[in-house]
Protein backbone atom coordinates (compact mmCIF):
# COMPACT_ATOMS: atom_id res chain seq x y z
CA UNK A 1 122.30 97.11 86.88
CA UNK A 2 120.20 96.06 89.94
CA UNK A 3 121.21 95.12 93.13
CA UNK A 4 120.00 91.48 92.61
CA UNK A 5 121.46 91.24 89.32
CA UNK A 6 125.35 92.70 90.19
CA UNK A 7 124.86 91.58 94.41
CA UNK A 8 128.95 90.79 95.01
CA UNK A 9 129.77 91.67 98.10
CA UNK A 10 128.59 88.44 100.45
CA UNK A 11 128.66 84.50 98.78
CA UNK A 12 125.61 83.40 97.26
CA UNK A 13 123.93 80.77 99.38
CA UNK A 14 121.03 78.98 100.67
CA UNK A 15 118.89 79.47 97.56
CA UNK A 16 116.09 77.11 98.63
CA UNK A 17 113.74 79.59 99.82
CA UNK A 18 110.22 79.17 99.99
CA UNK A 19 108.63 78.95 96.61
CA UNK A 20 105.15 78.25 96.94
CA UNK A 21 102.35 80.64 96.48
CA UNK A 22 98.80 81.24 97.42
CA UNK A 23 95.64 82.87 95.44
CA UNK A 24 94.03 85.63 97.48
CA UNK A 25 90.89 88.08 97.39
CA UNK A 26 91.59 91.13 95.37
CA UNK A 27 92.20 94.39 97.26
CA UNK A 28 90.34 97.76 96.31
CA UNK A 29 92.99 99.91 95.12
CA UNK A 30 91.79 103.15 96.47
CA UNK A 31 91.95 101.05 100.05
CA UNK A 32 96.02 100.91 99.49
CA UNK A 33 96.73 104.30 100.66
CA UNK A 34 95.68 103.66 104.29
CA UNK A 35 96.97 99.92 104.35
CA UNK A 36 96.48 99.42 108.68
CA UNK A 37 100.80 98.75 108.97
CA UNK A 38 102.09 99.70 111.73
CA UNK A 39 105.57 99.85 110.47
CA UNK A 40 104.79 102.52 107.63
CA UNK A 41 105.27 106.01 107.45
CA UNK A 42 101.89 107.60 108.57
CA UNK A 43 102.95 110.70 110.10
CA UNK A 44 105.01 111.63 107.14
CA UNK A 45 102.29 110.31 104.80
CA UNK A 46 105.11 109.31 102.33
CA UNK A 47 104.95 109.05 98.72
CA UNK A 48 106.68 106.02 96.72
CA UNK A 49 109.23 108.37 95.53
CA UNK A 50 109.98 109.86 98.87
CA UNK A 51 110.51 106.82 100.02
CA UNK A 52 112.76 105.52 97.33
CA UNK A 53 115.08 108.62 97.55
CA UNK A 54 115.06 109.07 101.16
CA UNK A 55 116.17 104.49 100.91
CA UNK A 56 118.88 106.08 98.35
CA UNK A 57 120.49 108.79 99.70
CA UNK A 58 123.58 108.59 101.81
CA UNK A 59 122.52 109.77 105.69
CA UNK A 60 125.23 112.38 106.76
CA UNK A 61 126.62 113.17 102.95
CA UNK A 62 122.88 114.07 101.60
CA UNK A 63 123.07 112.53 98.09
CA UNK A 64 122.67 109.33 96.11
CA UNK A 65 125.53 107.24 94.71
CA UNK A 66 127.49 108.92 91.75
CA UNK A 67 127.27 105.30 89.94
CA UNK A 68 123.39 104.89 90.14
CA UNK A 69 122.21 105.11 86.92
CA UNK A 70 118.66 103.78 87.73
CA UNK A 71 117.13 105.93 90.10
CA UNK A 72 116.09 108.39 87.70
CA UNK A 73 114.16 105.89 85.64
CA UNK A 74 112.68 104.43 88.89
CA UNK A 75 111.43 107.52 90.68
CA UNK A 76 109.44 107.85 87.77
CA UNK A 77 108.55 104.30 88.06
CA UNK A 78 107.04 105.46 91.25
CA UNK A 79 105.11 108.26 90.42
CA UNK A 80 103.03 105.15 87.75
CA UNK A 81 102.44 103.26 90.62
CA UNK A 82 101.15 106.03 93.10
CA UNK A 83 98.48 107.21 90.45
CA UNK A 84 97.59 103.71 90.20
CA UNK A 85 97.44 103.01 94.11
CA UNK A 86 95.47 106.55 94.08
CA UNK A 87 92.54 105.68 91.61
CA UNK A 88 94.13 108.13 88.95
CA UNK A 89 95.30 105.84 85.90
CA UNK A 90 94.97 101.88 85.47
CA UNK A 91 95.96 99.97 82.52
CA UNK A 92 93.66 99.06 79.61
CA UNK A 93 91.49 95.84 79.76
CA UNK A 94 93.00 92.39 78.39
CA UNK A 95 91.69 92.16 74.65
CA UNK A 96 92.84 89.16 72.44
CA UNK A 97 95.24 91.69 70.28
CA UNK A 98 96.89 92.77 73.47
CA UNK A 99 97.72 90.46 76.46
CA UNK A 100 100.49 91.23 77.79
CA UNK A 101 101.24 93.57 80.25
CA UNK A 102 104.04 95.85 78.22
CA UNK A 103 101.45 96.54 75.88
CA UNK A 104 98.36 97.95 77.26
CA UNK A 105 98.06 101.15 77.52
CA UNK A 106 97.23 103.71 80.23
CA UNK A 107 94.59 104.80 80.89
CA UNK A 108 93.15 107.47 82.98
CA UNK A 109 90.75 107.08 85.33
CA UNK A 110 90.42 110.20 86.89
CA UNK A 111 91.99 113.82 86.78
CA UNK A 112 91.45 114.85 90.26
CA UNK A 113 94.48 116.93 91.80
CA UNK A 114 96.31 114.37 93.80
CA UNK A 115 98.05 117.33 96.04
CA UNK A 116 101.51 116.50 95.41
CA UNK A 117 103.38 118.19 92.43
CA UNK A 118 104.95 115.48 90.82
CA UNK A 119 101.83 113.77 90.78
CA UNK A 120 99.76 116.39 89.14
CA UNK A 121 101.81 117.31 86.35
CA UNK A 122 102.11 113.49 85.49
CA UNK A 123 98.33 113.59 85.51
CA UNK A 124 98.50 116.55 83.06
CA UNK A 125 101.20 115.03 80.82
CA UNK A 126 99.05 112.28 80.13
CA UNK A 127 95.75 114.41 79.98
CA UNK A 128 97.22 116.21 77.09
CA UNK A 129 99.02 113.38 75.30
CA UNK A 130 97.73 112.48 72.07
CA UNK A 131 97.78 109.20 72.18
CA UNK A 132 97.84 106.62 74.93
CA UNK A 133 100.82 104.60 75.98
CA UNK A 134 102.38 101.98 77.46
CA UNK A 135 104.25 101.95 80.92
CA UNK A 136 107.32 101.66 79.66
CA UNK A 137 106.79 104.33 77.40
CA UNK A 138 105.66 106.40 80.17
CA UNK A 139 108.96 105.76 81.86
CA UNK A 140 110.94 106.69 78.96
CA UNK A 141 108.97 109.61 78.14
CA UNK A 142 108.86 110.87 81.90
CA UNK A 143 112.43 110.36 82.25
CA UNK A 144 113.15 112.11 79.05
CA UNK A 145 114.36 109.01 77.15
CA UNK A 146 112.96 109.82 74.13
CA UNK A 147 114.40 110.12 70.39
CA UNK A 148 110.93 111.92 69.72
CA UNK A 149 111.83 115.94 69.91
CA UNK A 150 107.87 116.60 70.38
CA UNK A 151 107.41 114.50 73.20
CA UNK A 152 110.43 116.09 75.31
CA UNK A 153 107.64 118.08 77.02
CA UNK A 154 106.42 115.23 78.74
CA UNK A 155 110.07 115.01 81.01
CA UNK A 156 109.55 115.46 84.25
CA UNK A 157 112.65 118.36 85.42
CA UNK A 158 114.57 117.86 88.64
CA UNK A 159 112.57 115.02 90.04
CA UNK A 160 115.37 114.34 92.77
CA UNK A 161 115.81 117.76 93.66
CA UNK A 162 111.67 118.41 93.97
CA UNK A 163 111.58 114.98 96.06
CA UNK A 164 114.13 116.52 98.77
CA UNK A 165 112.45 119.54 98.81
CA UNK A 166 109.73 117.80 100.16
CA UNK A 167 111.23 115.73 102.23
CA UNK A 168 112.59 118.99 103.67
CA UNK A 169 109.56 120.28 104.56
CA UNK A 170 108.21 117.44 105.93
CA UNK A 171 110.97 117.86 108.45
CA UNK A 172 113.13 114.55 107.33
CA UNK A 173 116.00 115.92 105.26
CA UNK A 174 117.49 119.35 105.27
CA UNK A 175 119.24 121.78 102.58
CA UNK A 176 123.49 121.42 102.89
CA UNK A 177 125.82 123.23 100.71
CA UNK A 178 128.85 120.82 99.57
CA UNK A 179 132.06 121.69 97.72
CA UNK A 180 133.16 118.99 95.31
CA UNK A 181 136.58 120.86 94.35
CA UNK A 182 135.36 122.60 90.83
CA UNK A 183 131.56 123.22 91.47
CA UNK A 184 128.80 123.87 94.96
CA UNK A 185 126.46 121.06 94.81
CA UNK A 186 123.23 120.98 97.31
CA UNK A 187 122.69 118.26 99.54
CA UNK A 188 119.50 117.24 101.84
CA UNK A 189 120.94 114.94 104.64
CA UNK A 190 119.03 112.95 106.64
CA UNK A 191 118.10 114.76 109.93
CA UNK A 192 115.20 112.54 110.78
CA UNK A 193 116.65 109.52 111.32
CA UNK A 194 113.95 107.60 112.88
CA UNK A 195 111.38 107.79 109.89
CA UNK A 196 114.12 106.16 107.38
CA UNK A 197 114.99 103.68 110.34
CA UNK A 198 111.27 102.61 110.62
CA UNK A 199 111.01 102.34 106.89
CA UNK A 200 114.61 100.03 106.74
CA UNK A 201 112.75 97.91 109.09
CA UNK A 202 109.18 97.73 107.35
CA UNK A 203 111.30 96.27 104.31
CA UNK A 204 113.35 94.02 106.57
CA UNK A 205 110.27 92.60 108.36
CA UNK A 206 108.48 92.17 105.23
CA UNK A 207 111.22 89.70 104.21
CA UNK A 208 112.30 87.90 107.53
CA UNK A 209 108.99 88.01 110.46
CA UNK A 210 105.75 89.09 108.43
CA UNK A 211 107.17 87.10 105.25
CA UNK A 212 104.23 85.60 103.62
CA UNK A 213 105.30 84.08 100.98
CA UNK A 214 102.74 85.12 98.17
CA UNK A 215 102.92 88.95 96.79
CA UNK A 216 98.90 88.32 96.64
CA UNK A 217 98.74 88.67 100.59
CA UNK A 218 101.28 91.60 101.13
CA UNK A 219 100.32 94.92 101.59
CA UNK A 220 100.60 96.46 97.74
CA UNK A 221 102.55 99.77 99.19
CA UNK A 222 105.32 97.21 100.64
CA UNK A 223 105.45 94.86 97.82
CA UNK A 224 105.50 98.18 95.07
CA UNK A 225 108.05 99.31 97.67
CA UNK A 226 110.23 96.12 97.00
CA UNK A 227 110.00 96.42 92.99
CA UNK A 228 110.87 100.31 93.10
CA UNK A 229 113.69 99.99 95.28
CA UNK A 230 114.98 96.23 93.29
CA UNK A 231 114.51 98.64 89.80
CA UNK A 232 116.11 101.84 91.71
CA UNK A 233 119.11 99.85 92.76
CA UNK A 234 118.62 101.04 96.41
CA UNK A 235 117.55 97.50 97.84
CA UNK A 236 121.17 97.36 99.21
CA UNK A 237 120.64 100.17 101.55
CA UNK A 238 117.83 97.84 103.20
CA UNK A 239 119.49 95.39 103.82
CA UNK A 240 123.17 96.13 104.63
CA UNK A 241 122.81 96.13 108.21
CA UNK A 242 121.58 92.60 108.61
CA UNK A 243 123.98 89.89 109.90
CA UNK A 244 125.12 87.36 107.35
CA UNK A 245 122.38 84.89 107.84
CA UNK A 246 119.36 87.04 107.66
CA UNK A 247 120.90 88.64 104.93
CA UNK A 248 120.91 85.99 102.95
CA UNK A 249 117.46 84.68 103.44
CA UNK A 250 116.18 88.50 102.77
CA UNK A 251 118.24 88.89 99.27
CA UNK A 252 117.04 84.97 98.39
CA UNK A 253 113.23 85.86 99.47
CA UNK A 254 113.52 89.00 97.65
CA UNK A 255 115.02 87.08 94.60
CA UNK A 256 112.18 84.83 94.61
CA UNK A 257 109.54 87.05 94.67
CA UNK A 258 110.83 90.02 92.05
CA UNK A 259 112.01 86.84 90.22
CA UNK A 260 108.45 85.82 89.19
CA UNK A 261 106.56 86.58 86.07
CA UNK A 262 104.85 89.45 86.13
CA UNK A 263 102.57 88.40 83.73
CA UNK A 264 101.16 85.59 85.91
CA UNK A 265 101.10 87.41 88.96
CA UNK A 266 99.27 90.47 87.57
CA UNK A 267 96.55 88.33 86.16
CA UNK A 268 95.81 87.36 89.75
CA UNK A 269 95.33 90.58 91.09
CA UNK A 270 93.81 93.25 88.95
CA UNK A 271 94.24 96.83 91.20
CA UNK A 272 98.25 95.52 91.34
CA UNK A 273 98.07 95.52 87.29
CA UNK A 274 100.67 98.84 87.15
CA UNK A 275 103.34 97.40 90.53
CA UNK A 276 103.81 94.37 87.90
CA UNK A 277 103.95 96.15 84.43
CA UNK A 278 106.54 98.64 85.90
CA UNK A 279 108.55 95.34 87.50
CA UNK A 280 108.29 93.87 83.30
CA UNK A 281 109.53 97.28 81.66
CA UNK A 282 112.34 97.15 84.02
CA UNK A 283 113.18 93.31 83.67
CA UNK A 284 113.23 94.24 79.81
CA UNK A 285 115.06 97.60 79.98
């Protein structure tokens, strides 16, 4: 489960956040990769996933929490939105036998080598399918949740592990050797401290001083930021440092907005179609 859905460490109050929301112009989607913030991680020029593993992993101990399940299923969560943010898939057009979001398929747009791994061989994977899916079908099939023996190719292999890597040689993590009693196990702590620091506080400031109060008029790398981190169960790690009271009106902002219906908000903003369908197959999984 989710950080908002299992959230027991601090009493649940001041749920009265702001509610209201505001229609706004739709973004180009290729014009999402250089969003002008001056918070995010240009230097690094961070992927989604990087940036949900490097929000998950412990700083000095170099790995993620033995007890989350989810960040498997979300990294690959990521890699859907980041073709979509890129110009490389989109989801099928509304048609009267399929509305919703969780069943269009995907569709892609374009083939062109993205330059990261991960990316590519996603783009390759559904190239070659056979037939076109849906994004929670994606998931499933990316993260190897499948009861279909001739669709195991599709899994993606040591996603966390290929993540660091990078991350390494980008010069933010580095390579550890631990001993856990009966077996070696390789961990990437964090040795760039500052570029996880400024991305705590892009999330922080998203929720507390640049709150806007309509996912319409945040930047779509933030807001797909917020729904990858809510599915990965990593949204704790954001905000633990907060005192009590800006706490509160972070996890009750953050609430409100992942608590809407995708459906809605998707139909008001076409190039944020996939950040929405990946928030539904989560709510439903």
């Amino acid at each position: 489960m989710t950080t908002l859905t299992h959230r027991g460490r601090r009493a649940e109050a001041g749920r009265n956040s702001d509610k209201k929301a505001d229609s706004e112009e739709d973004a180009a989607v290729d014009g999402d990769l250089n969003d002008s913030d001056p918070n995010d991680s240009k230097d690094a020029h961070l992927t989604l996933m990087e940036e949900v593993l490097l929000l998950g992993l412990k700083d000095k101990e170099g790995y993620t929490s033995f007890w989350n399940d989810c960040i498997s299923s979300g990294l690959r969560g990521g890699i859907l939105i980041e073709l979509a943010l890129r110009g490389r898939i989109c989801l099928e057009p509304l048609s009267i036998r399929k509305k919703r979001l969780l069943e269009r398929k995907v569709l892609l747009k374009s083939d062109a080598p993205t330059g990261d791994v991960l990316l590519d061989e996603t783009l390759r994977h559904i190239k070659a399918a056979e037939s076109v899916e849906t994004v929670q079908t994606w998931i499933e099939l990316l993260t190897g949740e499948t009861w279909n023996p001739f669709k195991l190719q599709y899994q993606l292999r040591n996603v966390r592990e290929r993540i660091a890597k990078a991350l390494v040689e980008k010069g933010i993590l580095t390579t550890e050797k631990q001993n856990f009693l009966l077996f070696d196990m390789t961990t990437h702590p964090v040795s760039n401290a500052t570029e996880k620091q400024r991305l705590v506080k892009k999330l922080q400031e998203s929720m507390l001083e640049r709150w806007v109060n309509d996912p319409h008029r945040m930047d779509r790398r933030t807001l797909a930021l917020l729904v990858l981190a809510h599915s990965s169960d990593v949204l704790e790690n954001v905000f633990a440092s907060m005192a009590d009271d800006k706490y509160d009106v972070a996890m009750n902002r953050t609430k409100d907005l992942l608590d809407r219906d995708p459906e809605v908000e998707a139909a008001k903003a076409k190039g944020a179609e996939v950040i929405w369908a990946v928030l539904a197959a989560f709510n439903k999984s």
